[in-house]
Structures are given as C-alpha cells and as structure tokens.
Protein backbone atom coordinates (compact mmCIF):
# COMPACT_ATOMS: atom_id res chain seq x y z
CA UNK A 1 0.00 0.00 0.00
CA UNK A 2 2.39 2.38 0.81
CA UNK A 3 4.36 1.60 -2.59
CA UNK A 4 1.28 2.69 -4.09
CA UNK A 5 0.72 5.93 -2.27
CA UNK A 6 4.39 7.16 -3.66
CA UNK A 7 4.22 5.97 -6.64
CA UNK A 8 0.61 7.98 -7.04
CA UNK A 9 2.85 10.99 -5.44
CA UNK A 10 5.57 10.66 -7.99
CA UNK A 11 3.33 9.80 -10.88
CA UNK A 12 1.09 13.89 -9.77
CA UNK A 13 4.27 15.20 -9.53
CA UNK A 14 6.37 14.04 -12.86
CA UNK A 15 3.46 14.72 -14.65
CA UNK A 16 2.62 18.65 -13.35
CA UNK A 17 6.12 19.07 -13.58
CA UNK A 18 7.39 21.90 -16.49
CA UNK A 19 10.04 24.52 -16.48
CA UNK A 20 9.92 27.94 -14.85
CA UNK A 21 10.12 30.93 -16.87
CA UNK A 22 12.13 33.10 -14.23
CA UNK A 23 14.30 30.97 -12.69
CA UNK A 24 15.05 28.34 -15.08
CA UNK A 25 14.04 25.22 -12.52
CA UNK A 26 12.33 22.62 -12.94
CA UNK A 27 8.59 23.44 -11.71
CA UNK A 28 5.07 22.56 -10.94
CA UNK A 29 2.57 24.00 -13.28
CA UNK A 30 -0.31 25.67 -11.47
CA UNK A 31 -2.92 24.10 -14.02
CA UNK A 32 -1.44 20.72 -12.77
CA UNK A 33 -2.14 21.92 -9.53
CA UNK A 34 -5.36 22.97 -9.82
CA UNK A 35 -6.91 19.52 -10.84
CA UNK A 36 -4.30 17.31 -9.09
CA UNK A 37 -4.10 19.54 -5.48
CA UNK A 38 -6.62 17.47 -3.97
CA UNK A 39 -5.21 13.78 -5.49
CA UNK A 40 -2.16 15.20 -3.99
CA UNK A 41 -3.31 15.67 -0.09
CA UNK A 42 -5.20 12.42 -0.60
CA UNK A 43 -1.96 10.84 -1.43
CA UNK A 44 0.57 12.46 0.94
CA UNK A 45 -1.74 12.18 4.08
CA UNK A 46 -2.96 8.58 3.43
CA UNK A 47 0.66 7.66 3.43
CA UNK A 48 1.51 9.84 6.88
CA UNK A 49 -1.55 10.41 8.71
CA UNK A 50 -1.11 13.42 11.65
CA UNK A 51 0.11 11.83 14.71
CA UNK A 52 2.94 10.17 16.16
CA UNK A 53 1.89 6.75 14.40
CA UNK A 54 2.04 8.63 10.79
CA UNK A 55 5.71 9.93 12.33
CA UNK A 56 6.94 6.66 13.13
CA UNK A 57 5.38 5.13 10.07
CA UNK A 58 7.96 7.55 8.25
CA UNK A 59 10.51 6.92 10.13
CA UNK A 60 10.28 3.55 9.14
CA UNK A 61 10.04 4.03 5.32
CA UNK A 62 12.88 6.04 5.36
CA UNK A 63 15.43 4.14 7.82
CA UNK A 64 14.17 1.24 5.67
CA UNK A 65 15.93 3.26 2.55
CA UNK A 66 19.03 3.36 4.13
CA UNK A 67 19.09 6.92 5.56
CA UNK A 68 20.70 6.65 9.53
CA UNK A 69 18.47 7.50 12.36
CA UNK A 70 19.73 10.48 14.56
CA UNK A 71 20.26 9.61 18.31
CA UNK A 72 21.37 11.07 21.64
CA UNK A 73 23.20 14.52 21.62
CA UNK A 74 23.99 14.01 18.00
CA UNK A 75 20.32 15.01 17.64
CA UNK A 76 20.73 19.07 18.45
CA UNK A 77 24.22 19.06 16.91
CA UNK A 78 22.82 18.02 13.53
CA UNK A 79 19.36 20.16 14.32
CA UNK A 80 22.52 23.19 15.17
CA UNK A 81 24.45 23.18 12.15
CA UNK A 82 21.36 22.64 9.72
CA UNK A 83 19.73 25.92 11.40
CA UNK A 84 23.01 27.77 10.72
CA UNK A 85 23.24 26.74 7.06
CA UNK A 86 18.97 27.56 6.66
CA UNK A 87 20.05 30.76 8.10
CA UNK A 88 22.55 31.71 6.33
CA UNK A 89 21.10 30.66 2.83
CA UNK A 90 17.57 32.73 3.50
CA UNK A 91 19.47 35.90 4.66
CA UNK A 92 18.05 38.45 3.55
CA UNK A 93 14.50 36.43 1.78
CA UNK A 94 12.29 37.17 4.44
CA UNK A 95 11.88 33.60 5.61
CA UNK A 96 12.77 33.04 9.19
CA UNK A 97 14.32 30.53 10.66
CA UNK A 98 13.83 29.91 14.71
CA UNK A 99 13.98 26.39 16.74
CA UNK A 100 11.39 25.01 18.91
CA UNK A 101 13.33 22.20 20.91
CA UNK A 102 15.03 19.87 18.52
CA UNK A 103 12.38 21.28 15.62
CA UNK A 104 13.29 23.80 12.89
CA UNK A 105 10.53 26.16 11.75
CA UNK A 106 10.61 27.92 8.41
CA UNK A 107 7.75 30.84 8.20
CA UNK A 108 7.15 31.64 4.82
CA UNK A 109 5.01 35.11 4.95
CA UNK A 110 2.66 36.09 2.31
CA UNK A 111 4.59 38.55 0.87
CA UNK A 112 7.21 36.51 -0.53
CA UNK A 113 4.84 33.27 -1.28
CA UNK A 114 1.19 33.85 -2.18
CA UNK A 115 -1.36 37.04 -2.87
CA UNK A 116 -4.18 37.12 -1.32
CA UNK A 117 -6.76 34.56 -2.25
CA UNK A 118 -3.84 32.61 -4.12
CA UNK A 119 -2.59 29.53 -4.06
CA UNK A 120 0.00 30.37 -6.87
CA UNK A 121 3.62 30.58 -5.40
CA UNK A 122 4.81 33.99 -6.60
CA UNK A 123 7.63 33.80 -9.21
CA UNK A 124 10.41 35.63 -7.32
CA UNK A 125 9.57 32.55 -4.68
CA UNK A 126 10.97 29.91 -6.47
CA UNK A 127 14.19 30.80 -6.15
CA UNK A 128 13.98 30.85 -2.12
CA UNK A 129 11.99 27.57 -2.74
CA UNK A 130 15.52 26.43 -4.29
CA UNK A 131 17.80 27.68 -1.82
CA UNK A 132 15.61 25.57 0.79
CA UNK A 133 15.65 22.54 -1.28
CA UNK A 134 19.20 22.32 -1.76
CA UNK A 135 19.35 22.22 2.74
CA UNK A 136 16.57 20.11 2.75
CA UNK A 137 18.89 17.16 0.09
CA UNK A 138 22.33 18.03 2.31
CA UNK A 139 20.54 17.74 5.57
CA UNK A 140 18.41 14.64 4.73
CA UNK A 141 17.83 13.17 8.52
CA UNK A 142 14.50 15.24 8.83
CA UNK A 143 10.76 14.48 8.39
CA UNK A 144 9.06 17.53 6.79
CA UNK A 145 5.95 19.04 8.35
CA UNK A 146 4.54 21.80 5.57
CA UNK A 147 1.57 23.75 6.85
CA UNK A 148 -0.47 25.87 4.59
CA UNK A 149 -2.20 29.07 6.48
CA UNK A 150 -4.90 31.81 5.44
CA UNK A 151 -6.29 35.32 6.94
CA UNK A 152 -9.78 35.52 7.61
CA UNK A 153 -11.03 36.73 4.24
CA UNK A 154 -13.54 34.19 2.77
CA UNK A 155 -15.89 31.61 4.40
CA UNK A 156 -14.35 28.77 6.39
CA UNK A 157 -14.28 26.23 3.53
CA UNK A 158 -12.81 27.82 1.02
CA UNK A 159 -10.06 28.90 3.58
CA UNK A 160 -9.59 25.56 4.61
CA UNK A 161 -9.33 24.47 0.73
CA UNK A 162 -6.60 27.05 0.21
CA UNK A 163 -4.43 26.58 2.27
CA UNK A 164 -4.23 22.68 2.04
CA UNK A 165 -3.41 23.72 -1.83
CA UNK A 166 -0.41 26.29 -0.69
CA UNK A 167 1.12 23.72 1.58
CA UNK A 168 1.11 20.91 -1.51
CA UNK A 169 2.22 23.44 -4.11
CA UNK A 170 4.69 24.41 -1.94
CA UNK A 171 5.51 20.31 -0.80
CA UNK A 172 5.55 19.52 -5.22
CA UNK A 173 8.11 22.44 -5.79
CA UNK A 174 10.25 20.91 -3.08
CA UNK A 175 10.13 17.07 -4.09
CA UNK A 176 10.47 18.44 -8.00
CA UNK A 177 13.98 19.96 -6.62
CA UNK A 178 14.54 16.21 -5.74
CA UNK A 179 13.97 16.46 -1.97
CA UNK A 180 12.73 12.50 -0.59
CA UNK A 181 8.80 12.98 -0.79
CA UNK A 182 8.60 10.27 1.67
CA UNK A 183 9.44 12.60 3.96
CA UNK A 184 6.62 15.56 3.74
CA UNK A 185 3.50 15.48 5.55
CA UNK A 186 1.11 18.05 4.11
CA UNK A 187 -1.60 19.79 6.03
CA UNK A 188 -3.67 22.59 5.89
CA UNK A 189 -5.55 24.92 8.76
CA UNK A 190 -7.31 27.34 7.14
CA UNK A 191 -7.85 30.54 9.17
CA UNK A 192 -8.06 28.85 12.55
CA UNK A 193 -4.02 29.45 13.25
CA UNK A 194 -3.37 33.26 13.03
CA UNK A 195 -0.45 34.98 14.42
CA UNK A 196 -1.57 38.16 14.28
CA UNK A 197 -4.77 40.21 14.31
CA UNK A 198 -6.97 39.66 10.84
CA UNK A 199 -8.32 43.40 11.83
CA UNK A 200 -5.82 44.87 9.88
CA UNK A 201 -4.40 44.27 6.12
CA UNK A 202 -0.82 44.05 7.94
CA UNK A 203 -1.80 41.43 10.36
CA UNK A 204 -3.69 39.88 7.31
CA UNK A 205 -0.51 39.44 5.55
CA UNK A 206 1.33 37.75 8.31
CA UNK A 207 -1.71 35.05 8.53
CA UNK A 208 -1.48 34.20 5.08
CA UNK A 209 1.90 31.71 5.52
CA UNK A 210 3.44 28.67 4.75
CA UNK A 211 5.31 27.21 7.77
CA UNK A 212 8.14 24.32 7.24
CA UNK A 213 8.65 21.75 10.13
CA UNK A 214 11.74 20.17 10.22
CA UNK A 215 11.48 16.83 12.39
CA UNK A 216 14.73 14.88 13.56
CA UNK A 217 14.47 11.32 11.99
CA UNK A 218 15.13 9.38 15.32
C-alpha cells in the first residue's frame, strides 16, 4: 500500500512538472495543480496520517531506505548546524528561521509566497523555494511538516481548501527539486491558526503563511 501511495505521489508530480520561466528550474505548473491539489493531499496524508503513528510510520520508510536514524546529543548538533546553514542561505528572503526544541521552523510570509486569495507561489519565490531545497537534500535526517495558512477573508471552507493547496504546491516544488517525498506530511488549517490580528491588512498578511517543520528522523 504504501508503494502505491508514492508511486501515485511521484506519478502527480512528474506529470505537473514543467520549467519555470524566471528561474530556469524545474517546476510545478499551477494548471497541474489545480486539478491534481486534492489527489495530492489524498496521497501524501494517506501515506503519513497526523500523529505520532504517521511519524513513526515515516521513520520507518525512510530508515528502511538506508538513511541513519539520529540519536542522543547528536540530535541538536545536527538540528545546530542545519539551522546555521537555513540561516545563512535565506538571509536576507524574508523567511525566518527559529527552533522550537530539537524542531526547525521555516515561516514563509505572504509577501514573498502567495497574494491574497492565491494559491499560486509567486515567481520571485521559487528561487527561495531552491535555496531551501538544496538544505533540505544536504541535511536529509529530517521528516518535513509543511503547513499551509490563510487570513480571515472568505468563508471557512474555502479557507480551509486554500491553504491545504499552498502547503502541496509548496511540498511539489520541493520534491520536483529532488527532496525524498517520503518525507513531507502536508496539512492545511485554514484561518483557525493566526499569528496576528486579521483586523488589519498588515496582520492579514502575516496570517497568510506557509510554515516548514523540520522533524529529527530518530
């Protein structure tokens, strides 16, 4: 079953797969998207469901590939000196990079990923998209938790709907770059996580994210 679920993954991806116009990368169309976004969640989540069984289950397709298990203090050393290279790579992009325990968290605002009502990564993203990728392949000992976000604009639903489609376009970029899709959980949470007040069109902006989880493969 699980052989099935990747090769679904792989077979969405490969095909939505074309080149991008500004950077030159290999990319996911967004009509690809459009029809394939929810084939894509089905696919992802019904190979890691969102708990610590779906965690464990990929820890187990993945230390079953061959890639070592982190343990003991080697766990925050490794966790260290992948924060260190994130940060240095998205200087200056506006993604941040901070560390919740052994957990990296990448906070991709609006302004440098989606426009309002979008689920289109802008075009000057993809190239922050690559930076990321090419971390994500060197430091390949983390699960990846990406969480699509919205403001409050729009009814529940839709909101919901959207931001389940930013987190896989965002997930299809990455594995297109050649980053394990076994690792990725996708999820979305509409409007229901803000970080700032959806009163105002600044706090808006904040709210309408992509966040990237880094997990230690233990």
């Amino acid at each position: 079953m699980h052989k099935l679920i990747i090769s679904a993954v792989a077979a969405i991806t490969l095909a939505a797969c074309t080149s991008d116009p500004f950077t030159g990368q290999q990319r996911v169309s967004n009509t690809a998207i459009g029809t394939g976004a929810g084939a894509a969640v089905g696919a992802l989540g019904g190979l890691i469901v969102g708990n610590a069984t779906g965690a464990n289950r990929r820890n187990s397709v993945l230390i079953g590939a061959g890639i070592g298990a982190l343990t003991g203090g080697g766990i925050g050393l490794y966790q260290d000196r992948q924060a260190a290279k994130l940060r240095q790579t998205l200087q200056g992009t506006g993604v941040s990079v901070t560390r919740q325990g052994n957990t990296i968290i990448l906070n991709m605002p609006s302004n440098i990923t989606f426009a309002s009502g979008s689920d289109n990564v802008k075009p000057q993203f993809y190239q922050v998209l690559n930076s990321v990728a090419i971390v994500l392949r060197e430091f390949n000992r983390n699960l990846i938790n990406v969480n699509g976000h919205t403001d409050s604009d729009g009814d529940l639903a839709f909101n919901q709907a959207l931001s389940e489609r930013r987190a896989v376009n965002v997930s299809r970029y990455l594995v297109s770059q050649n980053v394990n899709q076994a690792r990725f959980y996708v999820q979305g949470f509409g409007e229901t996580q803000p970080i700032a007040s959806n009163a105002s069109a600044a706090g808006k902006e904040q709210n309408r994210r992509v966040t990237i989880e880094l997990v230690p493969l233990t």
